[in-house]
Protein backbone atom coordinates (compact mmCIF):
# COMPACT_ATOMS: atom_id res chain seq x y z
CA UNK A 1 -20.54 -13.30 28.15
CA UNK A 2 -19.01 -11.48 25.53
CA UNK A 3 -15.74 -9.16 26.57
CA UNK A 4 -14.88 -5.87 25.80
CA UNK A 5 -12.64 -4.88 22.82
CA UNK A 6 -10.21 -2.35 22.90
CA UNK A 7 -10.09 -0.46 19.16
CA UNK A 8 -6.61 -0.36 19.31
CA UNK A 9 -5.18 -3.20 20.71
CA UNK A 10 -6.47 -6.18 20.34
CA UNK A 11 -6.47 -9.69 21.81
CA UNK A 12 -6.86 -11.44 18.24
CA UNK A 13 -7.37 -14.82 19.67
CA UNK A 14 -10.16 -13.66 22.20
CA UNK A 15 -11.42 -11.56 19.38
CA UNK A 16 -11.46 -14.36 17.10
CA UNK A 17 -13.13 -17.07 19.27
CA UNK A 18 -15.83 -14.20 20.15
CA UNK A 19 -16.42 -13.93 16.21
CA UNK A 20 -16.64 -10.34 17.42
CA UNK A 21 -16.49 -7.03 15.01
CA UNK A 22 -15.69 -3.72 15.50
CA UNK A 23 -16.01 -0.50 12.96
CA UNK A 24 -14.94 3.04 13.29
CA UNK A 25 -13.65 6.12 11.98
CA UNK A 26 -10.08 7.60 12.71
CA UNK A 27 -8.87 11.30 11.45
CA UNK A 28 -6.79 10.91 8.46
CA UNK A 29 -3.38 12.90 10.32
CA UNK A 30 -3.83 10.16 12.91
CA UNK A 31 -2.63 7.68 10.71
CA UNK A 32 1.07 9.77 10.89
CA UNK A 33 2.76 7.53 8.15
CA UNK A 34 0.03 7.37 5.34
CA UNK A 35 0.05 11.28 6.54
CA UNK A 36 3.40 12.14 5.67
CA UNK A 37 2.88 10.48 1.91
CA UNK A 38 0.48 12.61 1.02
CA UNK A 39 0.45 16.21 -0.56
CA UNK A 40 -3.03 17.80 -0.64
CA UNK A 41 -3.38 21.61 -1.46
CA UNK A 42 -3.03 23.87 0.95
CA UNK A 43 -5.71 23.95 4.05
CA UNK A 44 -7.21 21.00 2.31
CA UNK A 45 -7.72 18.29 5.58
CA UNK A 46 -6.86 14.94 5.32
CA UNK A 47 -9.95 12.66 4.58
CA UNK A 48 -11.06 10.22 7.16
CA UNK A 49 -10.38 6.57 7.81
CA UNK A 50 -13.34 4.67 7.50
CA UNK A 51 -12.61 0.60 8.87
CA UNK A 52 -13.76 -2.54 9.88
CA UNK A 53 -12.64 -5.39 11.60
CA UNK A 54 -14.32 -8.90 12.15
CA UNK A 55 -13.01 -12.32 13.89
CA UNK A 56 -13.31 -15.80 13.11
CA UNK A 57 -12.74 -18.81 15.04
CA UNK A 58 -13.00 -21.78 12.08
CA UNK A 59 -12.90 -25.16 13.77
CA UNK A 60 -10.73 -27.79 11.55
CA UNK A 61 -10.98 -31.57 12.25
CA UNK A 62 -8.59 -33.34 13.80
CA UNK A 63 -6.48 -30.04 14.56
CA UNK A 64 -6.03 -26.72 16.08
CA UNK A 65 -9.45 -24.26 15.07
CA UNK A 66 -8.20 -21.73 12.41
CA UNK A 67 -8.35 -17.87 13.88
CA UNK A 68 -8.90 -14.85 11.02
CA UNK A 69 -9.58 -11.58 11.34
CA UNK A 70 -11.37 -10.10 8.22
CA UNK A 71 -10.12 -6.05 7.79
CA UNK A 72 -11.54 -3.67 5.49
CA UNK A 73 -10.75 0.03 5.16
CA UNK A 74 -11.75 2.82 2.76
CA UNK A 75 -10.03 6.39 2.26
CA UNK A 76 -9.11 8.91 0.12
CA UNK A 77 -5.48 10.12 -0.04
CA UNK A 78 -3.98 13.09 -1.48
CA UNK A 79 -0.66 12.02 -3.79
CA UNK A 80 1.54 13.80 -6.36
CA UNK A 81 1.55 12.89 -9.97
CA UNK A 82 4.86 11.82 -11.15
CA UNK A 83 3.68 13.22 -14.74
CA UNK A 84 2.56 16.70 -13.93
CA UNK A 85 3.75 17.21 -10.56
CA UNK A 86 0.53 18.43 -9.35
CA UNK A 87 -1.21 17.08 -6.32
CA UNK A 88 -4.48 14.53 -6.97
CA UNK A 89 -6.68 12.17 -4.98
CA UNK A 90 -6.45 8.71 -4.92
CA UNK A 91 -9.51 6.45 -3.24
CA UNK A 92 -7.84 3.99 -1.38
CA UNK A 93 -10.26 0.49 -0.67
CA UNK A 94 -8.42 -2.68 0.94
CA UNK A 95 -10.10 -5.50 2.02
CA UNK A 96 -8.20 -8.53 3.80
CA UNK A 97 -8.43 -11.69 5.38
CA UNK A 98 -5.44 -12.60 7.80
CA UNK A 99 -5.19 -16.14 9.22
CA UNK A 100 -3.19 -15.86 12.74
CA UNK A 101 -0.51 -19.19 13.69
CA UNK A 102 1.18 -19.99 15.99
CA UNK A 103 4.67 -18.92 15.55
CA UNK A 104 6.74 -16.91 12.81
CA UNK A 105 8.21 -20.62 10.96
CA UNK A 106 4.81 -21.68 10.92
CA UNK A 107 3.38 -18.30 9.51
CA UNK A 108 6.18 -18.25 7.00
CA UNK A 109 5.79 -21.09 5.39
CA UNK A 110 1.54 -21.14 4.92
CA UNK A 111 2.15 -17.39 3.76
CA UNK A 112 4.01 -18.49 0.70
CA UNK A 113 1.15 -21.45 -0.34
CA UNK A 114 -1.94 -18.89 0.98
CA UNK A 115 -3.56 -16.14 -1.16
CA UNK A 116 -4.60 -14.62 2.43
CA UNK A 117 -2.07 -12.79 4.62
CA UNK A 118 -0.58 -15.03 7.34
CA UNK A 119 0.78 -13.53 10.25
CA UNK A 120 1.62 -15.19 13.56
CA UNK A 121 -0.50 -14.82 16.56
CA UNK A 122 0.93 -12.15 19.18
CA UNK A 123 -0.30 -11.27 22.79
CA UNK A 124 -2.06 -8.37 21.51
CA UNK A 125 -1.88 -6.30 18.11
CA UNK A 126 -2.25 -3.29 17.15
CA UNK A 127 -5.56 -2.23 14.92
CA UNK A 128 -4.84 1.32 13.76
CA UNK A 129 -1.14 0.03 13.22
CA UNK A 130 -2.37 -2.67 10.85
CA UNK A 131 -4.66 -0.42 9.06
CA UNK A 132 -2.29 1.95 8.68
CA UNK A 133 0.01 -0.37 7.18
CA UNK A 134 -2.40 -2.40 5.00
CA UNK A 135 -3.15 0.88 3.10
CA UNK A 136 0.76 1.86 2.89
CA UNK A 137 0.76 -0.96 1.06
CA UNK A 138 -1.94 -0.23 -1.47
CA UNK A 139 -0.56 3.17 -2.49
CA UNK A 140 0.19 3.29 -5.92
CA UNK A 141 3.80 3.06 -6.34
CA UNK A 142 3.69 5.68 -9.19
CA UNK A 143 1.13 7.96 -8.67
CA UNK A 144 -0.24 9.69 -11.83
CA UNK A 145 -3.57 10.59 -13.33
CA UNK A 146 -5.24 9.19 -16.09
CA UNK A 147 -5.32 12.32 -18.15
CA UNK A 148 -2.97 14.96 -16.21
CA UNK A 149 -5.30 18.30 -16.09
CA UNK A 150 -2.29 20.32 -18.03
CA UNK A 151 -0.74 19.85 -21.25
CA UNK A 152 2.74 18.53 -20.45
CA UNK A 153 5.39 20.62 -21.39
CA UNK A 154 7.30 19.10 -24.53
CA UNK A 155 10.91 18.98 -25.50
CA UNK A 156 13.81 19.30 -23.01
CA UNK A 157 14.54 21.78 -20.43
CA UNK A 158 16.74 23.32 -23.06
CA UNK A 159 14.18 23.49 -25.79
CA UNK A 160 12.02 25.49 -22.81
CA UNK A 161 14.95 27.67 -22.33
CA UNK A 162 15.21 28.57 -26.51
CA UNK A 163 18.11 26.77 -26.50
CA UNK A 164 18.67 24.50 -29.60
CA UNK A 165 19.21 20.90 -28.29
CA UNK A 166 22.19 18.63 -29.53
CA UNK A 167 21.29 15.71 -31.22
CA UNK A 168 22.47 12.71 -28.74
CA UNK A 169 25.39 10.55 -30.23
CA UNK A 170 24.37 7.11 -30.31
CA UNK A 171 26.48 4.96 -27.58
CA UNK A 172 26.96 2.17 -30.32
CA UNK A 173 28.56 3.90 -33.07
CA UNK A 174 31.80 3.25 -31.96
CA UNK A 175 30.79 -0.36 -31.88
CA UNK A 176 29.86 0.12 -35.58
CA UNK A 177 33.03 1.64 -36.31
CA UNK A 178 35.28 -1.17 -35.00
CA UNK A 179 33.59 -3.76 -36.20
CA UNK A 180 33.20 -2.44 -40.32
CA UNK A 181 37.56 -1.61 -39.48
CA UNK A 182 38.05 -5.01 -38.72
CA UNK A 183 35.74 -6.52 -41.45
CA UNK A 184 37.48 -4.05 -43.78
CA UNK A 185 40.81 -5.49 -43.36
């Protein structure tokens, strides 16, 4: 008989060993973290969290059977561009696989030989949590369009100002000028 699954919190190891799946759809100001990076235009709502979640119980010989959970999520976030300072969206698309162990040592140390996530196996974890936090993760870290929609200004804030900008001294001419005195004498 196969058990109920809570969305949210999850039993991975029952969910697992049931090869069971779930899929849903979560308001994007749920998600309160990925909320507060973003900066869409005003009275422009958040878009929705579209996800997916999937176990696997893999037996191995001669050992323990192998639990995963397969996690895939799809969203659009609004960000600011660090170019033009105006706000854009980003589509956001993650898909992972995430072997559970037994224990944090043991999780550690497959994690740095594994391509795939490796986390260690806990009573019960969190879905929207790890969602959440899978697509913190694949936010641009600086966010900037292509082609920015507006010429850039050019120049200094000075120049902007109709100030006439100093010409910068170069940090190495004193360098220069010790080393041609000492040559010289």
């Amino acid at each position: 008989m196969k058990r109920q699954h809570d969305p949210l919190r999850l039993d991975v190891a029952a969910f697992a060993a049931d090869g069971a799946a779930l899929d849903g759809q979560w308001p994007g100001a749920s998600l309160e973290r990925l909320a507060d990076t973003q900066t869409p235009p005003q009275d422009v709502p958040l878009a929705e969290v579209r996800w997916q979640a999937a176990g696997e119980r893999r037996p191995v010989t001669g050992g323990e059977a192998e639990l995963w959970l397969s996690l895939s999520a799809d969203t659009r976030v609004w960000l600011t561009c660090q170019r033009c300072l105006q706000p854009f969206e980003v589509p956001l698309s993650l898909s992972r696989r995430i072997r559970f162990v037994r224990g944090e040592s043991q999780a550690e140390a497959l994690d740095a030989e594994s391509e795939d996530d490796v986390l260690a196996l806990s009573r019960s974890l969190d879905l929207r949590e790890l969602v959440e936090d899978e697509l913190l993760l694949d936010l641009p870290i600086v966010p900037r369009h292509a082609v920015c929609p507006q010429p850039l200004p050019t120049g200094s804030p000075a120049d902007e100002a109709g100030e006439a900008a100093s010409p910068r001294e170069n940090p190495f001419a004193v360098l220069r000028q010790l080393k041609t005195g000492r040559n010289g004498d």
